[in-house]
N, C-alpha and C. Protein backbone atom coordinates (compact mmCIF):
# COMPACT_ATOMS: atom_id res chain seq x y z
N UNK A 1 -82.49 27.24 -78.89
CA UNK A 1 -82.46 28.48 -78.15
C UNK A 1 -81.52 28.39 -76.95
N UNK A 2 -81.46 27.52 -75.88
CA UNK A 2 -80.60 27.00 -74.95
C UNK A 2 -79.02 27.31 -75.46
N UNK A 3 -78.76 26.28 -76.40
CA UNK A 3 -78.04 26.19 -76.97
C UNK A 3 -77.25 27.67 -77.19
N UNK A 4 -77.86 28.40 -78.25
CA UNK A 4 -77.60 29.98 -78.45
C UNK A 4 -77.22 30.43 -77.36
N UNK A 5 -78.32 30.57 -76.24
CA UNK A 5 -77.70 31.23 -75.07
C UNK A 5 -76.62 30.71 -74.18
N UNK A 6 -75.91 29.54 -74.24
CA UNK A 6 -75.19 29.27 -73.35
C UNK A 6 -73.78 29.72 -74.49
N UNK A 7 -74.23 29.24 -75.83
CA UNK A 7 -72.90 30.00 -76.27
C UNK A 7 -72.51 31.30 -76.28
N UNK A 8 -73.39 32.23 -76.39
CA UNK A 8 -73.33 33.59 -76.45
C UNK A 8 -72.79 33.84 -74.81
N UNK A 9 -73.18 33.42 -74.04
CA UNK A 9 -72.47 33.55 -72.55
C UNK A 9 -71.39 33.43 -72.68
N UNK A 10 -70.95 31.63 -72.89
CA UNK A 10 -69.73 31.45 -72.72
C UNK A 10 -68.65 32.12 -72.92
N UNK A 11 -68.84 32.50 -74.61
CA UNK A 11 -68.15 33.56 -75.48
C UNK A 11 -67.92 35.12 -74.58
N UNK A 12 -68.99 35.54 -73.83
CA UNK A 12 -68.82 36.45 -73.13
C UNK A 12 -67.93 36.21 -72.18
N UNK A 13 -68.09 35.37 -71.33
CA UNK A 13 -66.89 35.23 -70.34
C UNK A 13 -65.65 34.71 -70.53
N UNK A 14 -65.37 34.25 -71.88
CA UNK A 14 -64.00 33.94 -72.53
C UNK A 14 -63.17 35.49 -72.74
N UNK A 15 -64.23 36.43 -73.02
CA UNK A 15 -63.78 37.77 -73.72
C UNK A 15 -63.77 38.41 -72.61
N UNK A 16 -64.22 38.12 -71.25
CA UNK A 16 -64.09 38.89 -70.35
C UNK A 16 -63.08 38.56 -69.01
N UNK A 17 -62.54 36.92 -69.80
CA UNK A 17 -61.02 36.57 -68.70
C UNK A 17 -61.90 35.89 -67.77
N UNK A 18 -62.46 35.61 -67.33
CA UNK A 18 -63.29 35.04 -66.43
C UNK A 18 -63.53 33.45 -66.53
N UNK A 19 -62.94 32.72 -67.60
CA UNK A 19 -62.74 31.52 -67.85
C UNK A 19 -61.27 31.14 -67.78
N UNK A 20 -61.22 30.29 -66.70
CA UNK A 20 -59.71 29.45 -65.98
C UNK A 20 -59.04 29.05 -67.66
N UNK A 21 -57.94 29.66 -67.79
CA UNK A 21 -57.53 28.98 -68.79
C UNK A 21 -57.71 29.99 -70.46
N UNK A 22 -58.32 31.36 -69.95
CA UNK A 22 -59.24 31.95 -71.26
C UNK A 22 -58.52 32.51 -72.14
N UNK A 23 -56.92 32.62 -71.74
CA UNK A 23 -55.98 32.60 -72.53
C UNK A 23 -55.49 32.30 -73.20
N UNK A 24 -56.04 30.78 -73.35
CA UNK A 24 -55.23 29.71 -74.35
C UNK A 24 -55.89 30.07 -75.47
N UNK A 25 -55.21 29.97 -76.79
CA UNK A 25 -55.86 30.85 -78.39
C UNK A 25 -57.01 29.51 -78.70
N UNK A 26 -56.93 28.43 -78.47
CA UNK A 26 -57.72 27.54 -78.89
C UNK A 26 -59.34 28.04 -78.61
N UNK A 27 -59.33 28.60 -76.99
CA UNK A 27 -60.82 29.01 -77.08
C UNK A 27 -60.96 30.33 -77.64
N UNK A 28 -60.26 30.97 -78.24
CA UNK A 28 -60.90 31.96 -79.28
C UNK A 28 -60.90 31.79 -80.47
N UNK A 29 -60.30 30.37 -80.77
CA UNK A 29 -60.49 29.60 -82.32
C UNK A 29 -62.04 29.87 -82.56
N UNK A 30 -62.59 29.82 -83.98
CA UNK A 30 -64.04 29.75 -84.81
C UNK A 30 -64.69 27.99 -84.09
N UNK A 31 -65.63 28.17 -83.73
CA UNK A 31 -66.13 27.10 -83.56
C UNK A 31 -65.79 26.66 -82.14
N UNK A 32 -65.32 27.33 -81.61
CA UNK A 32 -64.73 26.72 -80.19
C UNK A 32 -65.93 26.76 -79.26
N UNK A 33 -66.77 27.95 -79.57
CA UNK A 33 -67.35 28.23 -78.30
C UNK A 33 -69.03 26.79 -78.56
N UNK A 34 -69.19 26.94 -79.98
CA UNK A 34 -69.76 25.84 -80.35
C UNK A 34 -69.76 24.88 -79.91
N UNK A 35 -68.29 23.92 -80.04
CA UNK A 35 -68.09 22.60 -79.98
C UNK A 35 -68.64 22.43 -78.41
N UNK A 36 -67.83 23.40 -77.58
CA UNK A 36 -67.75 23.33 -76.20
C UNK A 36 -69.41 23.44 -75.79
N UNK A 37 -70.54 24.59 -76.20
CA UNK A 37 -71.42 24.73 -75.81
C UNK A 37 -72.47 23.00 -76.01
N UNK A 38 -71.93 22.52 -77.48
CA UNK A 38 -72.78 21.58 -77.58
C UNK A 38 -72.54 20.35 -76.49
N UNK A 39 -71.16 20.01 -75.99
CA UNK A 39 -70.11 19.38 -75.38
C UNK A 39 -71.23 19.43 -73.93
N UNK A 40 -70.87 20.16 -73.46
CA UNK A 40 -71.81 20.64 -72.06
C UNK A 40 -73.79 20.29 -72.01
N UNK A 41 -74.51 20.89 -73.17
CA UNK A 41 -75.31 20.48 -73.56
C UNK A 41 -75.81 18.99 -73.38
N UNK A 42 -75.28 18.11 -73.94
CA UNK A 42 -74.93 16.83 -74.10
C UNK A 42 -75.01 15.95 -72.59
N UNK A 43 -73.68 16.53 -71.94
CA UNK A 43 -73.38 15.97 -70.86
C UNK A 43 -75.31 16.55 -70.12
N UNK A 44 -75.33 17.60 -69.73
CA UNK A 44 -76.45 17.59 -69.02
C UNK A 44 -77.66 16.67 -69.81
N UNK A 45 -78.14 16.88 -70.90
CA UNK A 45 -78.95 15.64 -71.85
C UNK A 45 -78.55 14.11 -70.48
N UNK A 46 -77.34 14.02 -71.12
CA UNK A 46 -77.15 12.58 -70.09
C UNK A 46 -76.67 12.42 -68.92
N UNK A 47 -76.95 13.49 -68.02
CA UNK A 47 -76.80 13.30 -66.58
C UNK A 47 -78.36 13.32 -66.34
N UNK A 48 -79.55 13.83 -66.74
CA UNK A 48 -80.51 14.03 -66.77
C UNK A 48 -81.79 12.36 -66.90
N UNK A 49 -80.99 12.07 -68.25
CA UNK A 49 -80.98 10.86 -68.72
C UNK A 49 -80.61 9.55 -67.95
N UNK A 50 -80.60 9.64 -67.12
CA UNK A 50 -79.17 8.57 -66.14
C UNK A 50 -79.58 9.24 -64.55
N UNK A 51 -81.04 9.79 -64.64
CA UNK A 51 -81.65 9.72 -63.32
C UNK A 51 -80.21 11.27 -61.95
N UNK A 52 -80.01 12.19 -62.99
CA UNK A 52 -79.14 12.98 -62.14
C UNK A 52 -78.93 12.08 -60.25
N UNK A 53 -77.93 11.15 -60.78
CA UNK A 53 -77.33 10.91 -59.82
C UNK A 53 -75.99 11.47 -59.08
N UNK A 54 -75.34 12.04 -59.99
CA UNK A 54 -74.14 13.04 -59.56
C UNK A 54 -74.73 14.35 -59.43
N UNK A 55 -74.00 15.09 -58.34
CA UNK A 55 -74.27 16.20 -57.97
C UNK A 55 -73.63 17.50 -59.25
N UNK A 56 -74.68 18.92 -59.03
CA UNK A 56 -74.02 19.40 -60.10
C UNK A 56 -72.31 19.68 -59.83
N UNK A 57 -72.32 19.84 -59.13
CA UNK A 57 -70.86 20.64 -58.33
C UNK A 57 -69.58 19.07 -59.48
N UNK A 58 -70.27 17.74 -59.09
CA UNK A 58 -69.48 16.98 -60.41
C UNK A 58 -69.48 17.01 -61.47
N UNK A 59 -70.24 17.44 -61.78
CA UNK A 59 -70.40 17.75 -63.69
C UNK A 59 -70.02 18.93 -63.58
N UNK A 60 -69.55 19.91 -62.66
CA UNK A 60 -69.13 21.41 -63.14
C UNK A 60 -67.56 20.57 -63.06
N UNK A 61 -66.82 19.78 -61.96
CA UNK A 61 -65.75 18.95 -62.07
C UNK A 61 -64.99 18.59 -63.18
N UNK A 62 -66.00 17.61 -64.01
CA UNK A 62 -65.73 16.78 -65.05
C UNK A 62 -65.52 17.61 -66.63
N UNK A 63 -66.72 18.91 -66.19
CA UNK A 63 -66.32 19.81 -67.58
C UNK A 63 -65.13 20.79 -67.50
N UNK A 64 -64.50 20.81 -66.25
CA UNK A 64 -63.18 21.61 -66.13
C UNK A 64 -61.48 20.76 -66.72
N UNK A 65 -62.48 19.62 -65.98
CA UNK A 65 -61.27 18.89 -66.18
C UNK A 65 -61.20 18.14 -67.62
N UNK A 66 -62.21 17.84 -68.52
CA UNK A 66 -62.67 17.68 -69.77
C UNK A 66 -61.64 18.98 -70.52
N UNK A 67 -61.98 20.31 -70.57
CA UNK A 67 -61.86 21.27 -70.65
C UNK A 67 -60.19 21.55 -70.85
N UNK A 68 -59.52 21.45 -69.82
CA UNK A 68 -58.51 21.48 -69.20
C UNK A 68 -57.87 20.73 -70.23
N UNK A 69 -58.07 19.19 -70.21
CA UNK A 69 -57.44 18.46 -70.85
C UNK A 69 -56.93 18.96 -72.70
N UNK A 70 -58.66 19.09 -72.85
CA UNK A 70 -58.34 19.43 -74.33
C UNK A 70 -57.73 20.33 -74.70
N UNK A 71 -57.45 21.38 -73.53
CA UNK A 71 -56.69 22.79 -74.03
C UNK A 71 -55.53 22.30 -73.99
N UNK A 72 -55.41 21.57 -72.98
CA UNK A 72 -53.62 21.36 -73.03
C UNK A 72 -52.79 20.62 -74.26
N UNK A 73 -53.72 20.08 -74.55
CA UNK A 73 -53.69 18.74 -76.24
C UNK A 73 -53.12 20.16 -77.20
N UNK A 74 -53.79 20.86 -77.17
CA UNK A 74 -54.17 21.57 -78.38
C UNK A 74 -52.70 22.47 -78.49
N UNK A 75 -52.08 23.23 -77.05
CA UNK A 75 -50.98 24.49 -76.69
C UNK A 75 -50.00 23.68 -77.85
């Protein structure tokens, strides 16, 4: 359920320009909003897991720059 809802967001704010970068065609590829929702998912699983010792403001960091990277791989 989590899951569902963070993709159905995401997807919303890809379609609404509101994601740095929401231009690049890769995040309106099939499966994108997926990979990415599970991607994020995950990371919180193991920041959680690992006693949340980083602040969120770093894991919002690490998924931009995660993010970032892979779009640029992809142009």
């Amino acid at each position: 359920m989590f899951i569902q809802s963070f993709e159905a967001v995401f997807a919303l704010l890809i379609k609404q320009d509101r994601i740095i970068g929401s231009s690049n065609t890769a995040l309106r590829q099939p499966y994108y909003t997926a990979y990415f929702s599970g991607a994020v998912i995950n990371m919180l699983v193991h920041w959680q897991q690992n006693g949340m010792v980083e602040t969120p403001a770093y894991l919002a960091q690490q998924v931009t720059r995660f993010t970032l990277r892979d779009n640029e791989s992809r142009s």
